[in-house]
Protein backbone atom coordinates (compact mmCIF):
# COMPACT_ATOMS: atom_id res chain seq x y z
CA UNK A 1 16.84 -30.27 9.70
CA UNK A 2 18.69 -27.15 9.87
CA UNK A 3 18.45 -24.05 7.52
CA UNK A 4 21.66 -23.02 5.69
CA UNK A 5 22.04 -19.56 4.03
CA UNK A 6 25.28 -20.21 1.89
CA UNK A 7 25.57 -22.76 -0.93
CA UNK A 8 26.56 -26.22 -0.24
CA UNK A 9 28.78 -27.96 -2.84
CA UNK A 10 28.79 -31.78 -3.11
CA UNK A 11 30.31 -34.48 -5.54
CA UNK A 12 27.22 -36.35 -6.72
CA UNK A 13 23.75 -36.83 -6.79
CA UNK A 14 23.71 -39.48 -4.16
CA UNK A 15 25.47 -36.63 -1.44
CA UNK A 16 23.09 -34.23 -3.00
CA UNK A 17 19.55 -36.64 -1.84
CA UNK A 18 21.50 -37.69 1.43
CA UNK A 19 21.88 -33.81 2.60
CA UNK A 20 18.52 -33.23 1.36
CA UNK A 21 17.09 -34.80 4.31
CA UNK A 22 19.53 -32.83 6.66
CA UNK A 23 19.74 -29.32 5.43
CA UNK A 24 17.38 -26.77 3.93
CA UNK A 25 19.30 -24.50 1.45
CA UNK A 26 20.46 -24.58 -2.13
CA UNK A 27 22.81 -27.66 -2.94
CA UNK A 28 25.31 -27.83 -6.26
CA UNK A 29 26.18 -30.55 -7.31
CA UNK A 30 29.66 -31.21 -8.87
CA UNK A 31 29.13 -34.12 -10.75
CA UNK A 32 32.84 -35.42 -9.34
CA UNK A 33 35.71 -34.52 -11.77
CA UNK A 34 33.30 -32.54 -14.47
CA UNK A 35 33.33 -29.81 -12.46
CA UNK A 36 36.98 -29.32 -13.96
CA UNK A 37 35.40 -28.28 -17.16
CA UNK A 38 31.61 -27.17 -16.45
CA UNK A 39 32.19 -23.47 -16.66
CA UNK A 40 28.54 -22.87 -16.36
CA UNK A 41 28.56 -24.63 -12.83
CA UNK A 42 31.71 -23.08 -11.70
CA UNK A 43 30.13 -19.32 -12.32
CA UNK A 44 26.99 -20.75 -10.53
CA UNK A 45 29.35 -21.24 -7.90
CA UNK A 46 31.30 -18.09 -7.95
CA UNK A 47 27.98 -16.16 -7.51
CA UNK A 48 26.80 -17.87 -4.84
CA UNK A 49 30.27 -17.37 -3.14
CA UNK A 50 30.04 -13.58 -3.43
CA UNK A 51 26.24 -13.59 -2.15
CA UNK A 52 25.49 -15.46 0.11
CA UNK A 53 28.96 -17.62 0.83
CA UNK A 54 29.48 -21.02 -0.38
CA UNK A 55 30.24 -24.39 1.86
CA UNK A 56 32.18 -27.44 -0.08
CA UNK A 57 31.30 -30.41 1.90
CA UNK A 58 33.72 -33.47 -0.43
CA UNK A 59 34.05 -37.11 0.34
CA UNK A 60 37.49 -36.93 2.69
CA UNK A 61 39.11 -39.34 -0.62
CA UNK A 62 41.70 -37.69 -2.45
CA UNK A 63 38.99 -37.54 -5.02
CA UNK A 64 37.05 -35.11 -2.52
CA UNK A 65 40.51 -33.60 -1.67
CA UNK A 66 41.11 -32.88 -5.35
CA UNK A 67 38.18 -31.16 -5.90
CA UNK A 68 37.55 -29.07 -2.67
CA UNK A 69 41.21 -27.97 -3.87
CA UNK A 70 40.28 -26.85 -7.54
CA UNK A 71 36.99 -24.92 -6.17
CA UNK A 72 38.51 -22.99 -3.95
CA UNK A 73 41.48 -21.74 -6.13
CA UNK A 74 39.04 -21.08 -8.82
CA UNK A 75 36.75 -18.86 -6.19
CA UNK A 76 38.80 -15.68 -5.91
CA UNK A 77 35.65 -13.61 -4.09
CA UNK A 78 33.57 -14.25 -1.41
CA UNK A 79 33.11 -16.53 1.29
CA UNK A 80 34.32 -20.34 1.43
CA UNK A 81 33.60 -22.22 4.29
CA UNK A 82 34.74 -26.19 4.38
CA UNK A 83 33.15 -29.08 6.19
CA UNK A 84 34.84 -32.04 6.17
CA UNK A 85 33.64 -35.39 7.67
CA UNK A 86 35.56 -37.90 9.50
CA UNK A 87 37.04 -40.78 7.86
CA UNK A 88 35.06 -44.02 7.97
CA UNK A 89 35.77 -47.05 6.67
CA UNK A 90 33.16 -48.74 4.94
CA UNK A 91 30.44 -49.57 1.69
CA UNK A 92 27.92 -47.35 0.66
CA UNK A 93 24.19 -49.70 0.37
CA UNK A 94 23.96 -48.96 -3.36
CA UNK A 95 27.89 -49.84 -4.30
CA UNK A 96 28.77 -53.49 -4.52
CA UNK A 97 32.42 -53.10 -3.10
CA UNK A 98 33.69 -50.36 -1.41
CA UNK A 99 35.60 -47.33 -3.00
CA UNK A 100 39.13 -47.60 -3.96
CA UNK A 101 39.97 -45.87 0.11
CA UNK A 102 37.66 -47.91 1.74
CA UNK A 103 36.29 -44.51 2.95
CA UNK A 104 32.73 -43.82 3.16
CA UNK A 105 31.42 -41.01 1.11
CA UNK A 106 29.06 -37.90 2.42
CA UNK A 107 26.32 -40.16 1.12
CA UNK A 108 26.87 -43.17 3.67
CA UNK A 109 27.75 -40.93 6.73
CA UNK A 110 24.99 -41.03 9.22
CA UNK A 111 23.33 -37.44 9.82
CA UNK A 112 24.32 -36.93 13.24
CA UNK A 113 27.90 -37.05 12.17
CA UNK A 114 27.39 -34.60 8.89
CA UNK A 115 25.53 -32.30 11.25
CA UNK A 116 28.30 -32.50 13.87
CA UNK A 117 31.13 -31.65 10.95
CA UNK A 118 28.96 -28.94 10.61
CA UNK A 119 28.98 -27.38 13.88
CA UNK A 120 32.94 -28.12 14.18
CA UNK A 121 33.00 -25.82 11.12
CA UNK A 122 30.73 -23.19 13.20
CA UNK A 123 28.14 -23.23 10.65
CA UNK A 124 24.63 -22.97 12.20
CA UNK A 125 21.06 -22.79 11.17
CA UNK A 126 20.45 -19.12 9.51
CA UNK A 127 17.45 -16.78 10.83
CA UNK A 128 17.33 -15.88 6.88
CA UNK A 129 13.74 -17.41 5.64
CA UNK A 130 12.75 -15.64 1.85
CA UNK A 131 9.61 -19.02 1.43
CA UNK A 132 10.33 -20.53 -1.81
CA UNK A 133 7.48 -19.36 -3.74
CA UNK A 134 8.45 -18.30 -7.17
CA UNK A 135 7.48 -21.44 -9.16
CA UNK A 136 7.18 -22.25 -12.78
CA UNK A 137 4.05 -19.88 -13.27
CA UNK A 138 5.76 -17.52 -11.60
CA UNK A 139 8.20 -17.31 -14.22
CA UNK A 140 5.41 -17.99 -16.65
CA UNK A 141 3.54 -14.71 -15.89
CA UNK A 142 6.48 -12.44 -15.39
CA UNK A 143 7.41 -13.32 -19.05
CA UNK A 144 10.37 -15.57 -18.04
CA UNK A 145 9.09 -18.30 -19.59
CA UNK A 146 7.07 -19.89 -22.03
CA UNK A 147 6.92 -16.55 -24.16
CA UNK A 148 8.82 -15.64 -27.64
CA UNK A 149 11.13 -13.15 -25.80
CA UNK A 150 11.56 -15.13 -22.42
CA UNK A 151 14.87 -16.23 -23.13
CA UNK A 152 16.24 -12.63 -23.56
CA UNK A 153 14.32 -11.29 -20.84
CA UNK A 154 15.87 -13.88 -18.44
CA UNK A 155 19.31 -12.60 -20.11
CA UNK A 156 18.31 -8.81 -19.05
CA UNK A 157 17.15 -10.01 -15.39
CA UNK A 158 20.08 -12.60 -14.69
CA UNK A 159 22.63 -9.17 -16.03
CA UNK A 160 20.41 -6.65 -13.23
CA UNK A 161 21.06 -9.30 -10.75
CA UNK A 162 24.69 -9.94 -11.22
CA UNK A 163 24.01 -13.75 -12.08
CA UNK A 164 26.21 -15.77 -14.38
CA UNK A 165 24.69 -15.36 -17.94
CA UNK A 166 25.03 -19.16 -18.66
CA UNK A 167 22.10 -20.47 -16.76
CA UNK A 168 19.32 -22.54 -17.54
CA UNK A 169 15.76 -21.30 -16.57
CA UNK A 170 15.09 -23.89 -13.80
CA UNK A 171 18.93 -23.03 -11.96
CA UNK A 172 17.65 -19.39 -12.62
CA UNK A 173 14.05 -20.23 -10.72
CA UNK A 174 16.28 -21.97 -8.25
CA UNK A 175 18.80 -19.04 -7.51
CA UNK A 176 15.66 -16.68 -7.42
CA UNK A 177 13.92 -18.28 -5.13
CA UNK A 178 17.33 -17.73 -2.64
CA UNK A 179 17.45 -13.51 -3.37
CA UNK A 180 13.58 -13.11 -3.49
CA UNK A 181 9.83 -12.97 -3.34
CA UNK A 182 7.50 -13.73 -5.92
CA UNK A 183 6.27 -10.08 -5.45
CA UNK A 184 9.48 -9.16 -5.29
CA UNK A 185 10.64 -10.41 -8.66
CA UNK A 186 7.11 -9.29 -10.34
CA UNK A 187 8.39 -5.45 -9.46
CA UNK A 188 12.12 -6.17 -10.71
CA UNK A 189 10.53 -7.75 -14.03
CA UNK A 190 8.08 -4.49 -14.34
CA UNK A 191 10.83 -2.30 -13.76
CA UNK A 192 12.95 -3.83 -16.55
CA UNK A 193 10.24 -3.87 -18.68
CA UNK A 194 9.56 -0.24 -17.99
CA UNK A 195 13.83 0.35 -19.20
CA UNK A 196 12.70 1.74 -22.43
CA UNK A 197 13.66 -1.48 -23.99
CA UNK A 198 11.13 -3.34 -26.13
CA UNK A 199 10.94 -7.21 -24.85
């Protein structure tokens, strides 16, 4: 398993549990076409371009084509990297007949041949390790969540940050736990608190 700083964008779920077992780093998820009209996704995106650099990693369909196409002409800043795999003609295990291609998707491609695209697009493990340890109580304690207020307090933090304002609490946990410690987000949460604004 290799550690991944920037974002990695993939169709569907299935990609999504299939690169779970080969990279560690925050994975999006498309949800194929729906991307075209999930604005909250597609600003999800567009920060993680700008911050830490985004990798879109399709099915090499013209599905996949289609859709690497529309995220990067929607991603005017930042960094876009693009892995493509190989074209191989098969059947995913789950799918009773193969896709309209024939092609294989990123979830029936063997790891040693994702992790290979991956080096032909000179992407390499990152030195970058912030340990995921803002959880739920986390966000509990520092008045993210759980309290009468939480959900405009997560408004105020999410502005300070420079993250999209249309995200849920756990993509906010997850994007957190990417930019910072627990400690870390503690003092940014006092310090907002301390703005003279009552939360």
């Amino acid at each position: 398993m290799i550690k991944i700083k920037e974002a990695v964008i993939v169709e569907g779920k299935y990609d999504k549990i299939r690169l779970s077992g080969i990279i560690d780093g925050v994975i999006i998820v498309t949800n194929g076409f729906r991307i075209f009209k999930d604005t909250e996704k597609l600003q999800l995106i567009r920060y993680y371009a700008e911050k830490t650099g985004i990798i879109i990693l399709t099915d090499s369909d013209s599905a996949g084509r289609k859709i690497r196409g529309y995220i990067k002409g929607a991603v005017k800043n930042g960094s876009v990297k693009n892995v493509h795999i190989p074209d191989i003609f098969g059947k995913e295990r789950r799918k009773e007949k193969p896709s309209a291609e024939g092609k294989l998707g990123v979830e029936g491609i063997d790891s040693d041949i994702i992790l290979e695209a991956f080096k032909k697009a000179g992407i390499t493990a990152s030195q970058r390790n912030i340990p995921p340890d803002i959880t739920n109580l986390t966000m509990f304690e520092t008045g993210l969540s759980g309290r009468q207020n939480s959900s405009e307090l997560r408004k105020r933090l999410q502005k300070k940050l420079g993250l999209p304002s249309l995200m849920s609490a756990s993509a906010l946990l997850e994007v957190l736990n990417t930019m910072m410690t627990a400690e870390e987000l503690a003092e940014c949460v006092h310090q907002l608190q301390g703005d003279g604004n009552d939360i």
